[in-house]
N, C-alpha and C. Protein backbone atom coordinates (compact mmCIF):
# COMPACT_ATOMS: atom_id res chain seq x y z
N UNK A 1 39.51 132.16 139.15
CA UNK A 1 39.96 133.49 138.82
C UNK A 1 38.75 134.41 138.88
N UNK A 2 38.86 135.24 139.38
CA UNK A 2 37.85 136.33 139.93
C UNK A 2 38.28 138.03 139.16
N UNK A 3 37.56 138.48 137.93
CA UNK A 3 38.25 140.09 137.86
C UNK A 3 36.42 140.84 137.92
N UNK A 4 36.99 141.97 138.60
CA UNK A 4 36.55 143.34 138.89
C UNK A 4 36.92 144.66 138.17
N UNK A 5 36.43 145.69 137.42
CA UNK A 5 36.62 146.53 136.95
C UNK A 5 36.00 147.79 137.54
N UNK A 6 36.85 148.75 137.95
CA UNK A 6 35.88 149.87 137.82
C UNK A 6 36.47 151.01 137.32
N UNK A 7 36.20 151.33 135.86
CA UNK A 7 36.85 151.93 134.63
C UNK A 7 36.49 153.13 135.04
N UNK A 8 35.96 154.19 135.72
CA UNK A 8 35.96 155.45 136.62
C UNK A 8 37.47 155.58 136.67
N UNK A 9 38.02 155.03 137.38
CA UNK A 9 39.74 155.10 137.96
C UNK A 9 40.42 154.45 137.10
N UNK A 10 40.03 153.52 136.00
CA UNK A 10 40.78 152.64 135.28
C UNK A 10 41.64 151.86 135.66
N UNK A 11 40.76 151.23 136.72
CA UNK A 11 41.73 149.97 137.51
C UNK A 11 40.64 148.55 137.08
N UNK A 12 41.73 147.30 137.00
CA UNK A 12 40.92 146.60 136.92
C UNK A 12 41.44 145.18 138.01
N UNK A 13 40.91 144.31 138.97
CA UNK A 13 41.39 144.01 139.52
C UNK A 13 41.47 142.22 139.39
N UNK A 14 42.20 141.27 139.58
CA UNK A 14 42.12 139.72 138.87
C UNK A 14 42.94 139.31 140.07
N UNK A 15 42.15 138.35 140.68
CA UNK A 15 42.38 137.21 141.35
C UNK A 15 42.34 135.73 141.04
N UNK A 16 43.64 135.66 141.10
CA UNK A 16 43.91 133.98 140.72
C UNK A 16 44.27 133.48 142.29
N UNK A 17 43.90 132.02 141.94
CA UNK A 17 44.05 131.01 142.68
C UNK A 17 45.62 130.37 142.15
N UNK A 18 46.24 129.99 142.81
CA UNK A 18 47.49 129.76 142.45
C UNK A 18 47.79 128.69 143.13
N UNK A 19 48.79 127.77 143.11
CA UNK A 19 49.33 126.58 143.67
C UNK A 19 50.86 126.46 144.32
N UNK A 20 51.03 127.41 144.82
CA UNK A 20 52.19 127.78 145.04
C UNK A 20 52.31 128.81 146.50
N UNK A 21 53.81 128.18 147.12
CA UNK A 21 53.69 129.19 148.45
C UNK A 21 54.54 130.49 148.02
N UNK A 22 54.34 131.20 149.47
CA UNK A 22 55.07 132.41 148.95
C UNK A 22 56.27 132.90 148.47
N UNK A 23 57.36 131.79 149.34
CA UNK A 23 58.57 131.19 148.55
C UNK A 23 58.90 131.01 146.96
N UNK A 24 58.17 130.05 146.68
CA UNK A 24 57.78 129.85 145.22
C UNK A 24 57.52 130.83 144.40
N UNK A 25 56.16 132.00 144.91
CA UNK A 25 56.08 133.04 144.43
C UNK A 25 57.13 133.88 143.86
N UNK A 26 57.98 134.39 145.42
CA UNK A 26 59.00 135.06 144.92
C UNK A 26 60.23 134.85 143.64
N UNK A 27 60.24 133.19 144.02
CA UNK A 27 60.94 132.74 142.82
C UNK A 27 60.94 133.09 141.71
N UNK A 28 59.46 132.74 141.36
CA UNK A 28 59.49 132.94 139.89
C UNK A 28 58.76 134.56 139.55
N UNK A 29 58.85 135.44 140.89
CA UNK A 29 59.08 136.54 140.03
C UNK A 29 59.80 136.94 139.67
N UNK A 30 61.35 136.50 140.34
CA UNK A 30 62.68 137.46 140.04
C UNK A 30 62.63 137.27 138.57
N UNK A 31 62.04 136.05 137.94
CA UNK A 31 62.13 135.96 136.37
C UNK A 31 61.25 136.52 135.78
N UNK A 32 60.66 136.93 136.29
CA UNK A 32 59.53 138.40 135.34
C UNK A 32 60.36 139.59 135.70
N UNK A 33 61.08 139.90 137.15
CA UNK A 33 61.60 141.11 137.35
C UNK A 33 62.87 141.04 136.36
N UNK A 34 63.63 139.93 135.74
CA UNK A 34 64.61 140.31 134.45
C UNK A 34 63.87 141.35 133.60
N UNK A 35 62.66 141.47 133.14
CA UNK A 35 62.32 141.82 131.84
C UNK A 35 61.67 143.12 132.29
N UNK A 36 60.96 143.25 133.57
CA UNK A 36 60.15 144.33 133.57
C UNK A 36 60.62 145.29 134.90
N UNK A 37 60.54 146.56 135.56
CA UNK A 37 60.83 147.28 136.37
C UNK A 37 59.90 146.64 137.48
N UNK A 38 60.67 145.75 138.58
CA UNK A 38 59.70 145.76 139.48
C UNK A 38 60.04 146.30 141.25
N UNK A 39 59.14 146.77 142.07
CA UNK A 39 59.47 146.87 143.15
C UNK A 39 58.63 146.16 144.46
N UNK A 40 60.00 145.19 144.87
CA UNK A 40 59.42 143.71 145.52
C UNK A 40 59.27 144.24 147.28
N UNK A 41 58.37 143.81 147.49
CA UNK A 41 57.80 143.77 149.04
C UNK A 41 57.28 142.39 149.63
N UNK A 42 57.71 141.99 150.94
CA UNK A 42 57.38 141.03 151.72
C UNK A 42 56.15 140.50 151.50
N UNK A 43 55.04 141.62 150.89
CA UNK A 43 53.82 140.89 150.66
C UNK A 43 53.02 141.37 149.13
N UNK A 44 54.18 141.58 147.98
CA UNK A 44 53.32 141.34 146.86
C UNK A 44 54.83 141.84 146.18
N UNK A 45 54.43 142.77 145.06
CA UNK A 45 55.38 144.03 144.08
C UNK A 45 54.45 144.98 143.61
N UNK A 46 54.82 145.90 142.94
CA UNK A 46 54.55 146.41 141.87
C UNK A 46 55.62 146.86 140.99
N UNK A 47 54.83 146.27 139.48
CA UNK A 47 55.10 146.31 138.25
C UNK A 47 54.95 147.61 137.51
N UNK A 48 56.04 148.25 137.28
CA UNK A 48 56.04 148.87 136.01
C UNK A 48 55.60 148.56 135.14
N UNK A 49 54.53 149.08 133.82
CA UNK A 49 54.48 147.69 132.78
C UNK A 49 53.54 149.26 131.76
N UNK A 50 54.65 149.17 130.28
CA UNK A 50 54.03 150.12 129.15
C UNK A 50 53.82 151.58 130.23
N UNK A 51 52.18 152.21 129.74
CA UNK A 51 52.10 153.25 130.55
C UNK A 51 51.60 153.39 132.05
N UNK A 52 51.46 152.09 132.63
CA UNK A 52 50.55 151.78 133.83
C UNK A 52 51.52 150.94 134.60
N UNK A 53 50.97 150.28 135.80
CA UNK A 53 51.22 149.69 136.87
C UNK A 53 50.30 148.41 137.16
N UNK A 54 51.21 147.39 137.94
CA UNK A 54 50.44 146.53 138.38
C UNK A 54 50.48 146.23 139.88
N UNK A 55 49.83 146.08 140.87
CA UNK A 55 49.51 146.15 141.99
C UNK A 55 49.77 144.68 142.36
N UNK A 56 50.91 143.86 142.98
CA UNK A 56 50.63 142.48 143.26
C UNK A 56 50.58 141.85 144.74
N UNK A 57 49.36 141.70 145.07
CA UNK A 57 49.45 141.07 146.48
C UNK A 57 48.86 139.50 146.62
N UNK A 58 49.88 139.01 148.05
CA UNK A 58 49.81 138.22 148.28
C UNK A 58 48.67 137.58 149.43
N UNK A 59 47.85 136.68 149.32
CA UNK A 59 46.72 136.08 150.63
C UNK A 59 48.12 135.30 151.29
N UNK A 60 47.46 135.28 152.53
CA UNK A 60 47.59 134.10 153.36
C UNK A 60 48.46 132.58 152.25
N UNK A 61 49.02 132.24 153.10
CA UNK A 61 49.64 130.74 152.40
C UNK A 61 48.66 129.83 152.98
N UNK A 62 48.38 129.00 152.18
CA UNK A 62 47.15 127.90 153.04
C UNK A 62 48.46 126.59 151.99
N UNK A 63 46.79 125.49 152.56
CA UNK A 63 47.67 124.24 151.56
C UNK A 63 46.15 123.68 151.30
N UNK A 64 46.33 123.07 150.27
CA UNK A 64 44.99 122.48 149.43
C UNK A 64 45.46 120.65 148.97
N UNK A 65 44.32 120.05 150.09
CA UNK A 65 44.40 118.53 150.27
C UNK A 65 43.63 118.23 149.18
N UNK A 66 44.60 117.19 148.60
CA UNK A 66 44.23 115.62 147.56
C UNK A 66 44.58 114.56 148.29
N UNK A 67 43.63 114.00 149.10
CA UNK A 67 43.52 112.52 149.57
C UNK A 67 44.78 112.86 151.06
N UNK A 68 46.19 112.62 150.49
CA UNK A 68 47.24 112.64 151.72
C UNK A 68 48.15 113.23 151.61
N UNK A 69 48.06 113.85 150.18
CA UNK A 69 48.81 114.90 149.51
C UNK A 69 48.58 116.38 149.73
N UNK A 70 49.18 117.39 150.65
CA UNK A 70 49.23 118.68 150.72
C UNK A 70 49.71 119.48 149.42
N UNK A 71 49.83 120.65 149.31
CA UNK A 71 49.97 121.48 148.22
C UNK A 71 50.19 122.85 148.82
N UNK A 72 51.06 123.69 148.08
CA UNK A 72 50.39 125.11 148.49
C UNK A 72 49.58 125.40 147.83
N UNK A 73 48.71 126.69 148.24
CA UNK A 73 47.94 127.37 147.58
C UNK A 73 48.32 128.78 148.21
N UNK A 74 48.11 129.67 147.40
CA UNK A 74 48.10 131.10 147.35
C UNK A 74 47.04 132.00 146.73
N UNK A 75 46.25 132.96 147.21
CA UNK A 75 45.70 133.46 146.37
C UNK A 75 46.14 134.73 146.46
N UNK A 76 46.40 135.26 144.93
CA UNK A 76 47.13 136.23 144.20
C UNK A 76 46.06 137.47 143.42
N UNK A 77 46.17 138.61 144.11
CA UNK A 77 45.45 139.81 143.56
C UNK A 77 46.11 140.47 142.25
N UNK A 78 46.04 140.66 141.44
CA UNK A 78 46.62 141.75 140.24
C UNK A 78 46.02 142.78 140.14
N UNK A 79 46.05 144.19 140.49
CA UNK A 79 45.73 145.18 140.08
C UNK A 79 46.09 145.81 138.82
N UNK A 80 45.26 145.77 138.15
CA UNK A 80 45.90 146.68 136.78
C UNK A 80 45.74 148.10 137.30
N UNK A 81 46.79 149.07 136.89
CA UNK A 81 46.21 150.37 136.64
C UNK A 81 47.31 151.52 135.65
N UNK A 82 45.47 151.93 134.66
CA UNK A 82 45.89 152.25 133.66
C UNK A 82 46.68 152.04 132.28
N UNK A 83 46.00 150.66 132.42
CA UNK A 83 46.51 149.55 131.24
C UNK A 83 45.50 148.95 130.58
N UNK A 84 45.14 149.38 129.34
CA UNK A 84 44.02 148.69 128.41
C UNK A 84 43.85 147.12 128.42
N UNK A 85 43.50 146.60 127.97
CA UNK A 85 42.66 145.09 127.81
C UNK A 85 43.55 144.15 127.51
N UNK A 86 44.23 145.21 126.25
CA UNK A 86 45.71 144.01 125.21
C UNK A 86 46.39 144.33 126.04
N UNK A 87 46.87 145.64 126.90
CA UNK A 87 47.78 145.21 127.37
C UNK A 87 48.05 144.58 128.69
N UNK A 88 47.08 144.30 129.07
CA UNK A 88 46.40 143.78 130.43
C UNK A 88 46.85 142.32 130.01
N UNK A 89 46.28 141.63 128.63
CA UNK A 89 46.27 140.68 128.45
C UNK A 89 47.67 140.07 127.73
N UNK A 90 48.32 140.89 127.62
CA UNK A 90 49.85 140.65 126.93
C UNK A 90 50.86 140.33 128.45
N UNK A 91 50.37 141.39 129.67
CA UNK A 91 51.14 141.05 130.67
C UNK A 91 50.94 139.97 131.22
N UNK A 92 49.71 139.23 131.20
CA UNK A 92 49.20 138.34 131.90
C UNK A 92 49.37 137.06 131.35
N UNK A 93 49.70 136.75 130.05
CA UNK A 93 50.82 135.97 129.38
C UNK A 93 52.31 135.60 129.30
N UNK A 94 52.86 136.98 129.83
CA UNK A 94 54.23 136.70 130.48
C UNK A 94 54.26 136.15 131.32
N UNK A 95 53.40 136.86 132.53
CA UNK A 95 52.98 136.33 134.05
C UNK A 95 53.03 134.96 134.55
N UNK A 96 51.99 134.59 133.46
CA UNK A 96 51.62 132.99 133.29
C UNK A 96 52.61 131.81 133.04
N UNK A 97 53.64 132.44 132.01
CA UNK A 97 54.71 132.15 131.57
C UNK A 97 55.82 131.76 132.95
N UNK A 98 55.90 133.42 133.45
CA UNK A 98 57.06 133.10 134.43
C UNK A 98 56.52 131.95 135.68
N UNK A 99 55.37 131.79 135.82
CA UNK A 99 54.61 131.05 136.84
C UNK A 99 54.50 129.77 136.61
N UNK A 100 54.83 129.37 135.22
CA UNK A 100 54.46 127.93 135.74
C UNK A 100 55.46 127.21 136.17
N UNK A 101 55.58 125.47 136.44
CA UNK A 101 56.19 125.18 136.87
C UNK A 101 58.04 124.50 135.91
N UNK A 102 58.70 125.35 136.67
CA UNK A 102 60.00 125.05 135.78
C UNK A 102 60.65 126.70 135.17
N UNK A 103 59.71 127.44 135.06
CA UNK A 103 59.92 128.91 135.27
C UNK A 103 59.74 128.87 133.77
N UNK A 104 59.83 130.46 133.00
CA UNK A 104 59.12 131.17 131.62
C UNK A 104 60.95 131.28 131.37
């Protein structure tokens, strides 16, 4: 996980590594989009969320080898903008939630 801030614009930006293809992705956002305003695109969303937005894009689908075992992998950008720390960190608990495996 990789975050960047540059509090000038009050964006802050978090890259996760994820295990999952883009398929998958979409899945388990429709179960974050129950709870929160989202608007879905072929290659990420953005989130409504309190007084700010979240920016979500998608990398490339790769796959990540164990021995003979493939995997997906995805890596996943979050843009915050205009969302403090808690609440940066309150969304990113749902997030986590709707993401793992078996769904939030």
């Amino acid at each position: 996980m990789e975050v960047s801030a540059d509090e000038c614009q009050n964006v802050v930006l978090l890259r996760k590594d994820m295990g999952l293809s883009h398929r998958e992705f979409f899945a388990s956002l429709a179960t974050l989009a129950r709870e929160v305003p989202c608007q879905v695109s072929d290659s990420g969303a953005i989130v409504e969320y309190d007084s700010g937005e979240i920016h979500i894009a998608l990398g490339p689908e790769n796959q990540r080898q164990l021995g003979l075992m493939k995997l997906p992998r995805t890596w996943v950008s979050l843009e915050f903008r205009n969302l403090s720390k808690a609440q940066r960190a309150l969304f990113l608990e749902r997030f986590d939630l709707a993401f793992h495996k078996g769904g939030g």
